[in-house]
C-alpha atoms as a PDB file:
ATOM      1  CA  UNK A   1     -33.906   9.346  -9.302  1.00  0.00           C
ATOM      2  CA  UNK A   2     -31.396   8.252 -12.100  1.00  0.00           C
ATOM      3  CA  UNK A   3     -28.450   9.833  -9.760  1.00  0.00           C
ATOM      4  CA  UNK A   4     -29.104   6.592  -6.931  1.00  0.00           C
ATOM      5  CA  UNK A   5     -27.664   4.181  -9.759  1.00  0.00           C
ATOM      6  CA  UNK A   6     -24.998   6.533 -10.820  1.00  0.00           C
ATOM      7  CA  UNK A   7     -22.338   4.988  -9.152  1.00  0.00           C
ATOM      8  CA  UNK A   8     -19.013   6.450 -10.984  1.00  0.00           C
ATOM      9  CA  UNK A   9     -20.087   9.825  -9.847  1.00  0.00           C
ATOM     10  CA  UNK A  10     -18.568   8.387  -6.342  1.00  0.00           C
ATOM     11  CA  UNK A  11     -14.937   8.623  -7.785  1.00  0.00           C
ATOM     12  CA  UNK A  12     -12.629  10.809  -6.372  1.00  0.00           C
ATOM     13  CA  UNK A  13      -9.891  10.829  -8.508  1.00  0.00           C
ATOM     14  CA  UNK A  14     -10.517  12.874 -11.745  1.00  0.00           C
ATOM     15  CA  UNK A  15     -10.754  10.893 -14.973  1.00  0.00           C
ATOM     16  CA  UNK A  16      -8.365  11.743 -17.830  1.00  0.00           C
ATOM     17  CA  UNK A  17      -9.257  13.599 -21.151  1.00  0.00           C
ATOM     18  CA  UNK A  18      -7.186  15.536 -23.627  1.00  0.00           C
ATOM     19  CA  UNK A  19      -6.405  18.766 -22.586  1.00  0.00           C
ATOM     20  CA  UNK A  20      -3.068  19.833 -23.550  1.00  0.00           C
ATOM     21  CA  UNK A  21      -1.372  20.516 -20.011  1.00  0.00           C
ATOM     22  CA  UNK A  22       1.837  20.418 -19.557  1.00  0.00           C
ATOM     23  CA  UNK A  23       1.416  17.324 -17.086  1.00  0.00           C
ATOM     24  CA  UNK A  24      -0.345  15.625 -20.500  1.00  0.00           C
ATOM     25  CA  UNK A  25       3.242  16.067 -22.233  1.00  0.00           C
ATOM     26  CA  UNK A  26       5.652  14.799 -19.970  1.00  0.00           C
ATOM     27  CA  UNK A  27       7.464  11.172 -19.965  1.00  0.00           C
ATOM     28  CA  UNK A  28       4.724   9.197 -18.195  1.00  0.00           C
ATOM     29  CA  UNK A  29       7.913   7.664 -16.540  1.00  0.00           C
ATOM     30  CA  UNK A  30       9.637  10.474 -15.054  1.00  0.00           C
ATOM     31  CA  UNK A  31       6.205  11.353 -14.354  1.00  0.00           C
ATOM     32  CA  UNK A  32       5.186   8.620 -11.631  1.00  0.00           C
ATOM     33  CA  UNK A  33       8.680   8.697 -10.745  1.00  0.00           C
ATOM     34  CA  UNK A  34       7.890  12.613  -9.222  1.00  0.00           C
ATOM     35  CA  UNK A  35       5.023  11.454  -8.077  1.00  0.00           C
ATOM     36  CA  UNK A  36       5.826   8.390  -5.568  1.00  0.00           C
ATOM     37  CA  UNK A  37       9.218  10.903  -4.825  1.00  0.00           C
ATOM     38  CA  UNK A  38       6.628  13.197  -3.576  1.00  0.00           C
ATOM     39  CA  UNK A  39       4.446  10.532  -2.043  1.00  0.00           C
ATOM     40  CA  UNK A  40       8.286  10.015   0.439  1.00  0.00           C
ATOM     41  CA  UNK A  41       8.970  13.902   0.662  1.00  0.00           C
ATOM     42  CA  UNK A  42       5.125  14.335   2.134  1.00  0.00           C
ATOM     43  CA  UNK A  43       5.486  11.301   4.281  1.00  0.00           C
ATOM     44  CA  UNK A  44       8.450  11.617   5.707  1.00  0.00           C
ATOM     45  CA  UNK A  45       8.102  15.835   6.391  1.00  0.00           C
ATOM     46  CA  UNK A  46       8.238  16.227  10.256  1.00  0.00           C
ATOM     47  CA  UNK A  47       7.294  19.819  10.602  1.00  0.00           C
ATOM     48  CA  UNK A  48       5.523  22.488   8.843  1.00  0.00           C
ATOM     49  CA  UNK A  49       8.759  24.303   6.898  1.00  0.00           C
ATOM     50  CA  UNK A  50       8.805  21.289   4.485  1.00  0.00           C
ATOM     51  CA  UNK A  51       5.211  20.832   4.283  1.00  0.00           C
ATOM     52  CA  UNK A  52       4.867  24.434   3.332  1.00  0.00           C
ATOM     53  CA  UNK A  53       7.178  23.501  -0.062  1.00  0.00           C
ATOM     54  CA  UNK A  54       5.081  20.575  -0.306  1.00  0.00           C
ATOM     55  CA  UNK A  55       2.223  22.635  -0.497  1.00  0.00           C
ATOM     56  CA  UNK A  56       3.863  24.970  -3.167  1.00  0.00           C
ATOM     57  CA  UNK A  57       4.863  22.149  -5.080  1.00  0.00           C
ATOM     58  CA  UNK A  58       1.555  20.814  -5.294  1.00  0.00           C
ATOM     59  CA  UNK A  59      -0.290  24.199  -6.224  1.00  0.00           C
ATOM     60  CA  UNK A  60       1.972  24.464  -8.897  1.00  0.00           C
ATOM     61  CA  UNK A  61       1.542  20.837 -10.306  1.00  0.00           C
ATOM     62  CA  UNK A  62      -2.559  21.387 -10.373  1.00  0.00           C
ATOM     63  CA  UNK A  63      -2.042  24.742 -12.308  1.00  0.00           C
ATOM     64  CA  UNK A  64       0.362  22.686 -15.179  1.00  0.00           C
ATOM     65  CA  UNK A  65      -2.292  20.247 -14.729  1.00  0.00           C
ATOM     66  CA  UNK A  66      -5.347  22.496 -15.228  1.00  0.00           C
ATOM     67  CA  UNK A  67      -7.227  20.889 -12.599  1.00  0.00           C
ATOM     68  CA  UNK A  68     -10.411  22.824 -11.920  1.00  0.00           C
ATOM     69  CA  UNK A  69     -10.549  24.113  -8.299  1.00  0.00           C
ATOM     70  CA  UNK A  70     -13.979  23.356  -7.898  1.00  0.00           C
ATOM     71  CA  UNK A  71     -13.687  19.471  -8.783  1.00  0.00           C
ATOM     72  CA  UNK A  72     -10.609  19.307  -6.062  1.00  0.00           C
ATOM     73  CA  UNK A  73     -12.938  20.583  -3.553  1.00  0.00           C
ATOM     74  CA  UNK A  74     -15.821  18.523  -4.015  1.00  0.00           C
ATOM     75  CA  UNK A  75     -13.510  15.316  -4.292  1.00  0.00           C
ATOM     76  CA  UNK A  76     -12.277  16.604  -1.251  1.00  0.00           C
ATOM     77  CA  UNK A  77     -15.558  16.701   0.640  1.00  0.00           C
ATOM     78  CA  UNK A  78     -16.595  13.135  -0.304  1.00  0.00           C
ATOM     79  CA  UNK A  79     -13.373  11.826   2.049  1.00  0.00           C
ATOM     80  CA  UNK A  80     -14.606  14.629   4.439  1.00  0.00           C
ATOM     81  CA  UNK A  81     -15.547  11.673   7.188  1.00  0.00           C
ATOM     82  CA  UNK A  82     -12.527   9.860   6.384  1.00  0.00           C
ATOM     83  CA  UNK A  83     -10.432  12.791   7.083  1.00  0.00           C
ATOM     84  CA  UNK A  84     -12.328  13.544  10.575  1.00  0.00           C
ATOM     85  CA  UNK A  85     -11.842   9.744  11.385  1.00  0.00           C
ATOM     86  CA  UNK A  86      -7.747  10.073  10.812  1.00  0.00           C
ATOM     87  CA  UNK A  87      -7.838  13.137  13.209  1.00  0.00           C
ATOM     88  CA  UNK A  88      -9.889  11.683  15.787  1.00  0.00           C
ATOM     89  CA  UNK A  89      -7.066   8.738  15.983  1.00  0.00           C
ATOM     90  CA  UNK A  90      -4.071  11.069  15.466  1.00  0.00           C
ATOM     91  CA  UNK A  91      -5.249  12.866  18.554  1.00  0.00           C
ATOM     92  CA  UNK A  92      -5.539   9.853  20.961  1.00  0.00           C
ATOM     93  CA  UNK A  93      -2.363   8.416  19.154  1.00  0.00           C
ATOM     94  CA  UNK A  94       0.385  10.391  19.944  1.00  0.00           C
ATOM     95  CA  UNK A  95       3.471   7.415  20.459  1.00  0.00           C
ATOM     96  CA  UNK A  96       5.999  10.627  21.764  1.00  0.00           C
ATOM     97  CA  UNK A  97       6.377  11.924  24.840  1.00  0.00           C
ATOM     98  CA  UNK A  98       3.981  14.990  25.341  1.00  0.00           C
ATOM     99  CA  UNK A  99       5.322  18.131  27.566  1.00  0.00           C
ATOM    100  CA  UNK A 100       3.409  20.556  25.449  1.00  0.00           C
ATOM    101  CA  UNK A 101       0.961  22.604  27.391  1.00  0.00           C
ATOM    102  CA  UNK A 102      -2.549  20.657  27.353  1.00  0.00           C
ATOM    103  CA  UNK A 103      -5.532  22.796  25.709  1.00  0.00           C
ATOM    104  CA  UNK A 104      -8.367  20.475  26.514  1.00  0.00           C
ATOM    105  CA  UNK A 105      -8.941  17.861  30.165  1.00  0.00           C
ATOM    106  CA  UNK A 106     -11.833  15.618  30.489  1.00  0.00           C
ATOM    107  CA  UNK A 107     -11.789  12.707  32.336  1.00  0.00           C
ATOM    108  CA  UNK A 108      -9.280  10.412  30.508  1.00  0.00           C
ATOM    109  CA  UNK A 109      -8.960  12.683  27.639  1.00  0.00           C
ATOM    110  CA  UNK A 110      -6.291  15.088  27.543  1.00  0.00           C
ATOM    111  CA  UNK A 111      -5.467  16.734  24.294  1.00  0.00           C
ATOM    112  CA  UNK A 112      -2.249  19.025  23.785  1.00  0.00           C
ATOM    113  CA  UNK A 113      -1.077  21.464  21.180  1.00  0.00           C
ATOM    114  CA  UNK A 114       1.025  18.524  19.897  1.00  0.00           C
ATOM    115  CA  UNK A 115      -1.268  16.430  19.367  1.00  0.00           C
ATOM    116  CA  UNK A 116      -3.377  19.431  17.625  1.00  0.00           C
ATOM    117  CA  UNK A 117      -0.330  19.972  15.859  1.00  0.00           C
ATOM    118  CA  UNK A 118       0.371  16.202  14.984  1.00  0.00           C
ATOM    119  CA  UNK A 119      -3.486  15.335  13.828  1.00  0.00           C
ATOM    120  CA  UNK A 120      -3.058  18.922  11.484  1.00  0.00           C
ATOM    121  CA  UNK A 121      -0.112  17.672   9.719  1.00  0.00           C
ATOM    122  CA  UNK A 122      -1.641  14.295   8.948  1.00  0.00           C
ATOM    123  CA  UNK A 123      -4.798  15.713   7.514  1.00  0.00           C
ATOM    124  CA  UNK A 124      -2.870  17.897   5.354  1.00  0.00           C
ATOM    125  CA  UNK A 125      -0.805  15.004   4.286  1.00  0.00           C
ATOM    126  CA  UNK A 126      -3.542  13.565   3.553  1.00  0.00           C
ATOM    127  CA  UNK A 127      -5.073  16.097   1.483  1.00  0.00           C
ATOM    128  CA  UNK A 128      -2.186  16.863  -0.461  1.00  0.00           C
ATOM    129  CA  UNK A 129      -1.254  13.345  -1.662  1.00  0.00           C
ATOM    130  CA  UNK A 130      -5.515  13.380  -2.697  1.00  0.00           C
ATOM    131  CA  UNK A 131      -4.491  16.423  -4.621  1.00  0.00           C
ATOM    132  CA  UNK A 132      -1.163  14.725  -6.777  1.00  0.00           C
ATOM    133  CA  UNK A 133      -3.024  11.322  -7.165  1.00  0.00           C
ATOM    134  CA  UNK A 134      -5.439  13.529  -9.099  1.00  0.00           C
ATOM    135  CA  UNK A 135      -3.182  15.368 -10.929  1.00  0.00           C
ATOM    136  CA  UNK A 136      -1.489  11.922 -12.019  1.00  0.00           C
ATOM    137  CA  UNK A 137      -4.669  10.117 -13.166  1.00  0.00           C
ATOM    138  CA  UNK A 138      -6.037  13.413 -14.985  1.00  0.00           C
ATOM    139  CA  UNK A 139      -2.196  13.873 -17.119  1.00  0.00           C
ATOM    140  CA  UNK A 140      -1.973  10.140 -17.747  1.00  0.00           C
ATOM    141  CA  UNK A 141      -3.851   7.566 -19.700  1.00  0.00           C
ATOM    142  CA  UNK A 142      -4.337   3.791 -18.702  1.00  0.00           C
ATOM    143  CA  UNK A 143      -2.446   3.203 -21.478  1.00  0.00           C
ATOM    144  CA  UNK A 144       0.244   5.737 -20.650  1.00  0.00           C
ATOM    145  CA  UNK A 145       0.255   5.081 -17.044  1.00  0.00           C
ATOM    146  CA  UNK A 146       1.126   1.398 -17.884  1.00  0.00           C
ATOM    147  CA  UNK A 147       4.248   2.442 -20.134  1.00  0.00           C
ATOM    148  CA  UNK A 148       5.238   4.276 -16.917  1.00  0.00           C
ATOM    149  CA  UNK A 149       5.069   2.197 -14.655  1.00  0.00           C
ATOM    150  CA  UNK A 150       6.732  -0.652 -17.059  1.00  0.00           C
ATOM    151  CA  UNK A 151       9.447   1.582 -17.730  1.00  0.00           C
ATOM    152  CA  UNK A 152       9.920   2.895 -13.864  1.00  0.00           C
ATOM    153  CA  UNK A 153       9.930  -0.755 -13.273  1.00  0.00           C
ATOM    154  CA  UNK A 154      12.178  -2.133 -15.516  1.00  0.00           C
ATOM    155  CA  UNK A 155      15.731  -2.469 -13.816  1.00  0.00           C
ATOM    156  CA  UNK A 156      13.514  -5.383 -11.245  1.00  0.00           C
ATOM    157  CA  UNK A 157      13.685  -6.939 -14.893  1.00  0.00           C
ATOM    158  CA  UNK A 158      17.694  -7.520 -14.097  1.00  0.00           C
ATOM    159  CA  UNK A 159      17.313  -9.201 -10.700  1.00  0.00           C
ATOM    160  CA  UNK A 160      14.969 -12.014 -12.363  1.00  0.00           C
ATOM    161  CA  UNK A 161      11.176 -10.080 -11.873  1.00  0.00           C
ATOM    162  CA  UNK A 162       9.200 -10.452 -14.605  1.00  0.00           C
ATOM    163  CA  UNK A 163       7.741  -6.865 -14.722  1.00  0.00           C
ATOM    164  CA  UNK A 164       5.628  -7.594 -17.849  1.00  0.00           C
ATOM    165  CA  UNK A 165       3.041  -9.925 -15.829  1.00  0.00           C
ATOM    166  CA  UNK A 166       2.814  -7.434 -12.985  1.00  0.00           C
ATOM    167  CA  UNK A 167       2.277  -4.773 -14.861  1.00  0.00           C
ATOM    168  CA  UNK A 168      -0.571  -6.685 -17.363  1.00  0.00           C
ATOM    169  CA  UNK A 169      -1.724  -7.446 -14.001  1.00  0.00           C
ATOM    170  CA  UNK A 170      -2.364  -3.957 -12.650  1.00  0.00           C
ATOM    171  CA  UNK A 171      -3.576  -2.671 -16.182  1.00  0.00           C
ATOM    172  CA  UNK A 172      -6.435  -5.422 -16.140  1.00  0.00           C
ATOM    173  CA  UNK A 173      -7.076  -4.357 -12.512  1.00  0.00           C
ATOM    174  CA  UNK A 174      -7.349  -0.696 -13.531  1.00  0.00           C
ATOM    175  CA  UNK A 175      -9.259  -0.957 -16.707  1.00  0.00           C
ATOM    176  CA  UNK A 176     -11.504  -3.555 -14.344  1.00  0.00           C
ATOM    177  CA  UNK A 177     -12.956  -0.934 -12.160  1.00  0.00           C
ATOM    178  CA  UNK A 178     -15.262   1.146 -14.344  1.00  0.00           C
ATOM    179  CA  UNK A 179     -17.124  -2.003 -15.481  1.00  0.00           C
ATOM    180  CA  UNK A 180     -17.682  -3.184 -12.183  1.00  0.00           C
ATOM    181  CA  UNK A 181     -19.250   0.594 -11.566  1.00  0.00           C
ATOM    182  CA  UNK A 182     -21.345  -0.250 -14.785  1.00  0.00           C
ATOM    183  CA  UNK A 183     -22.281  -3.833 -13.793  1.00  0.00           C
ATOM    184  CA  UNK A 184     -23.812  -2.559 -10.542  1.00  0.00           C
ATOM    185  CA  UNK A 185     -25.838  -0.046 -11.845  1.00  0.00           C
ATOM    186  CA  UNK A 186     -27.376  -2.412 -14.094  1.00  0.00           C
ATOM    187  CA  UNK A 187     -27.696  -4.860 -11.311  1.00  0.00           C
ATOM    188  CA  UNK A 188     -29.445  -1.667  -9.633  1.00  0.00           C
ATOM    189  CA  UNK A 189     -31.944  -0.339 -11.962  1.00  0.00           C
ATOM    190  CA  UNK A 190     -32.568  -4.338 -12.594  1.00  0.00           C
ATOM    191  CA  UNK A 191     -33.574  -4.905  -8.713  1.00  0.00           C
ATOM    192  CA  UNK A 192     -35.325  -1.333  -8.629  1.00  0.00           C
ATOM    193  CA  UNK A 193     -37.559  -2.139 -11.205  1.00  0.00           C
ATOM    194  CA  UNK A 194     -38.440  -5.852  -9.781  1.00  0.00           C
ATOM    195  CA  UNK A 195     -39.841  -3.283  -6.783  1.00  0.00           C
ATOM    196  CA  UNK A 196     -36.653  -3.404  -4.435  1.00  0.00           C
ATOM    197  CA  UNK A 197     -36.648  -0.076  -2.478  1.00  0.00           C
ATOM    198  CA  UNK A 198     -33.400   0.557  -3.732  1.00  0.00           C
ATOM    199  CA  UNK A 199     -31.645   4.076  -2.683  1.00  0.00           C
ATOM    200  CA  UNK A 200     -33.996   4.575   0.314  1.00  0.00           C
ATOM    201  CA  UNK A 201     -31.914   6.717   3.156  1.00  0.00           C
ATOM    202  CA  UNK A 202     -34.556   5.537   5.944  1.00  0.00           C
ATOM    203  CA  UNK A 203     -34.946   2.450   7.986  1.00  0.00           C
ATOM    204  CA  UNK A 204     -31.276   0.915  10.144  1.00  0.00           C
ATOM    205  CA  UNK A 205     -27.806  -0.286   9.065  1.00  0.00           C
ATOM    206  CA  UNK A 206     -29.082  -3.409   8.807  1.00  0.00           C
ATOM    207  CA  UNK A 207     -31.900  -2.819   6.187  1.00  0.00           C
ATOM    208  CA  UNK A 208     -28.853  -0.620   4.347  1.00  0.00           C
ATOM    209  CA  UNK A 209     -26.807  -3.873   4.238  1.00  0.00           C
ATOM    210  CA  UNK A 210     -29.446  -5.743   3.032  1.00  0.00           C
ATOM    211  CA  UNK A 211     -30.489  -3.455  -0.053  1.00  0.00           C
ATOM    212  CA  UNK A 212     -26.707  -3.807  -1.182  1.00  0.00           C
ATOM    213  CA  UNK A 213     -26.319  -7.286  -0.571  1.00  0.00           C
ATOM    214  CA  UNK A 214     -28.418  -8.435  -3.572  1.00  0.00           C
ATOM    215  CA  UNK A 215     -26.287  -5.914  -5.971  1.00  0.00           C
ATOM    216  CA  UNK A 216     -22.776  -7.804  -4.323  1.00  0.00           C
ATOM    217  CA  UNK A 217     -23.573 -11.270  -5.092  1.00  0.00           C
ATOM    218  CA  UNK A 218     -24.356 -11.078  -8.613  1.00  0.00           C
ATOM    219  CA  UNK A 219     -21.326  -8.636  -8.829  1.00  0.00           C
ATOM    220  CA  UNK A 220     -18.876 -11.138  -7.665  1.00  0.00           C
ATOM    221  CA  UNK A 221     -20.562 -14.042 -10.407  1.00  0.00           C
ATOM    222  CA  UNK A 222     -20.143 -11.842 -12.945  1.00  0.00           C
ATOM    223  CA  UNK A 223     -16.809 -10.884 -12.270  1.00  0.00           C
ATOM    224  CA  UNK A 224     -15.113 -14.355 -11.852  1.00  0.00           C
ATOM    225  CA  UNK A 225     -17.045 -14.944 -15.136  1.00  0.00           C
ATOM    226  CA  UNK A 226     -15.062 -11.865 -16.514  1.00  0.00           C
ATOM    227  CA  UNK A 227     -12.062 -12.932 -15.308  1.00  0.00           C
ATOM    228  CA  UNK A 228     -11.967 -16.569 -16.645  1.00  0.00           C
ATOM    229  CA  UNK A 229     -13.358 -15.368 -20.265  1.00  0.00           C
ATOM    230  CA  UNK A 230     -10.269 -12.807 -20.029  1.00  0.00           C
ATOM    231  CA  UNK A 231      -7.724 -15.281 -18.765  1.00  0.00           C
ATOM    232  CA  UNK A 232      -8.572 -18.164 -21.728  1.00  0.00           C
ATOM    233  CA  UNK A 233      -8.256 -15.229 -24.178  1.00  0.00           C
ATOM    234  CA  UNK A 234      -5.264 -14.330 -23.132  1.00  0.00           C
ATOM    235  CA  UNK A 235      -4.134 -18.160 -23.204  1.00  0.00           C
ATOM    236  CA  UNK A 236      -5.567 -18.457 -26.857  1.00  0.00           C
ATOM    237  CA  UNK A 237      -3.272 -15.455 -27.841  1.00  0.00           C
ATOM    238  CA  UNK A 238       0.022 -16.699 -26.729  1.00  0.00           C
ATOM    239  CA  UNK A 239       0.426 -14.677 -23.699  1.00  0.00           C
ATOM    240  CA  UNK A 240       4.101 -15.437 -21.640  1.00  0.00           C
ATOM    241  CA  UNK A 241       5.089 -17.692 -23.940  1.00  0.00           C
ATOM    242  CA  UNK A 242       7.503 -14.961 -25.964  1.00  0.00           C
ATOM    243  CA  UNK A 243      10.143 -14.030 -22.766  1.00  0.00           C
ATOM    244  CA  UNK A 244      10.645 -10.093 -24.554  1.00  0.00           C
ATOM    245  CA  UNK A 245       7.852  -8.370 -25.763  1.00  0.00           C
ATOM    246  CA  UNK A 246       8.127  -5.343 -27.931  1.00  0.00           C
ATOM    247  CA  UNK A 247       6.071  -1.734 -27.862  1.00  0.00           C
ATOM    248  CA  UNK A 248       3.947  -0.253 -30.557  1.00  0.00           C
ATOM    249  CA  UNK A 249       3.999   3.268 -28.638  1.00  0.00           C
ATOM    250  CA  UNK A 250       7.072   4.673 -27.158  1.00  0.00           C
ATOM    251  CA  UNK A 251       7.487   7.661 -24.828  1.00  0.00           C
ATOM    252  CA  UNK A 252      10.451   9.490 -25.715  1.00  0.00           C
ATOM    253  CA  UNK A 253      12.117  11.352 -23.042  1.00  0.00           C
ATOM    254  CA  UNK A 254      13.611  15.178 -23.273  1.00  0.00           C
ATOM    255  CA  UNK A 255      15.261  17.194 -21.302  1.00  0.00           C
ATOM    256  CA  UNK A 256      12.528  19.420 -20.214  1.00  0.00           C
ATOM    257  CA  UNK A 257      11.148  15.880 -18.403  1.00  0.00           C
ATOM    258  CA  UNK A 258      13.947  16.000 -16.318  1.00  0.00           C
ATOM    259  CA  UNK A 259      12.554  19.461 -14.548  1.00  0.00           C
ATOM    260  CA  UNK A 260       9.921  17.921 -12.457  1.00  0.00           C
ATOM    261  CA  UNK A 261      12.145  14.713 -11.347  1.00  0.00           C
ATOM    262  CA  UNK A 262      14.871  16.651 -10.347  1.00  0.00           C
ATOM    263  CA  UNK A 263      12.237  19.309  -8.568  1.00  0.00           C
ATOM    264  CA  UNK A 264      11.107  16.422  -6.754  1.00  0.00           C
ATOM    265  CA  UNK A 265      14.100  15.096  -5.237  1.00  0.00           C
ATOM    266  CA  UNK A 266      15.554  18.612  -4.158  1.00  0.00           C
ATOM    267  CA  UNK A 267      11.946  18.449  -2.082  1.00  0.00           C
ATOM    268  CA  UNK A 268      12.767  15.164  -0.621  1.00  0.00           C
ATOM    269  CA  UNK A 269      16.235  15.583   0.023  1.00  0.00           C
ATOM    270  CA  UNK A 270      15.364  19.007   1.945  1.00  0.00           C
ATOM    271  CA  UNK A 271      12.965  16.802   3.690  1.00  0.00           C
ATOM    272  CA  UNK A 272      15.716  14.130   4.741  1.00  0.00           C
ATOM    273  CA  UNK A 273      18.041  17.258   5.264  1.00  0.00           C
ATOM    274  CA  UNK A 274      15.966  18.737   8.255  1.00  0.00           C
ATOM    275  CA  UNK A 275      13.849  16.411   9.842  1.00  0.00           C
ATOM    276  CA  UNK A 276      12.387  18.604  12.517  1.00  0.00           C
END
């Protein structure tokens, strides 16, 4: 019964705790940097050479990571109807000209071994940028991902960007979502115990709708509550009115963080090298 009002169990990115991977020790920097390098090598990889090196590259990333097998797996079933959506619109989707012999005919469906081929590649895509978004959120903190990302970010800082806000921005947006999971299960076990049939799988999409839509109102008071408490505390405390702020941690970088960067872009270049 208590699992219905469990909502962070619906996650699928792996939460971070201290585990002494070698992911854990890297520059957070250079570390999102591989990352969204490997976010264009997967993207842009046309056929199934380079996707096979994306593949290796990713197996060996969730070893350094220690990312349990069995976790990946389950995270990957719970985007299991997602995934069957994206290949039922990669197969009726194809934009290129089709000469490929045609496996299955049926009235106005015709489906090819390219667009077999096509709807493959774009699952696994799919599945292995799953796989490094959870090797990146279990090796880095919130408040190591934010020095990251700050740092990656920085040379915008030359062109007039302010950075700083952005970044503050995404941090409260990150740091945001597991209390919104904890406000609506008390919002849950509050309206299940005023007699609401709350987690009951029977009865049409509309009664569904309905059982959530006393949860989503009180959600989206609370929140703007949240966010105007958070906003006149960072107003009493000065915020944006120094232009440079200083850091109490730093991440120093050494030379073994240049092994994954440099990994990455051989990958992507490879990709850019041969397209098809």
């Amino acid at each position: 019964m208590t699992e219905q009002f469990e909502f962070s169990r619906y996650l699928i990115f792996p939460e971070y705790s201290e585990s002494g991977a070698w992911t854990q020790k890297r520059n957070s920097g250079w570390l999102l940097f591989s990352v969204f390098i490997y976010f264009a090598g997967t993207l842009l990889a046309k056929n199934w050479g380079t996707l096979l090196i994306g593949i290796i590259l990713c197996i060996i990333l969730s070893i350094l990571a220690r990312m349990e097998l069995r976790a990946s797996l389950r995270n990957l079933l719970r985007t299991l109807p997602l995934l069957l959506i994206i290949a039922v619109i990669s197969l009726f989707s194809n934009p290129i000209l089709d000469t490929s012999p045609r496996i299955f005919e049926w009235w106005l469906i015709n489906i090819t071994r390219l667009d077999l081929e096509n709807a493959g590649m774009l699952i696994l895509r799919f599945i292995l940028l799953m796989q490094i978004m959870g090797v990146l959120t279990s090796s880095l903190s919130i408040t190591r991902f934010i020095h990251g990302l700050e740092s990656l970010l920085t040379p915008f800082t030359w062109v007039g960007i302010r950075v700083h806000d952005f970044v503050v921005s995404v941090e409260i947006a990150i740091r945001y979502i597991p209390l919104l999971t904890q406000t609506a299960e008390r919002i849950a076990k509050a309206q299940a115990s005023r007699g609401a049939a709350w987690g009951s799988r029977s009865g049409s999409l509309i009664s569904r709708v309905r059982q959530v839509f006393p949860v989503v109102l009180p959600m989206f008071t609370i929140s703007y509550q949240r966010a105007d408490t958070i906003a006149m505390a960072m107003d009493a405390r000065g915020f944006g009115i120094k232009g440079k702020r200083s850091q109490y941690v730093s991440d120093r970088v050494q030379m073994v963080d240049a092994i994954l960067p440099a990994s990455m872009l051989a990958y992507l270049l490879l990709v850019l090298i041969y397209p098809f």
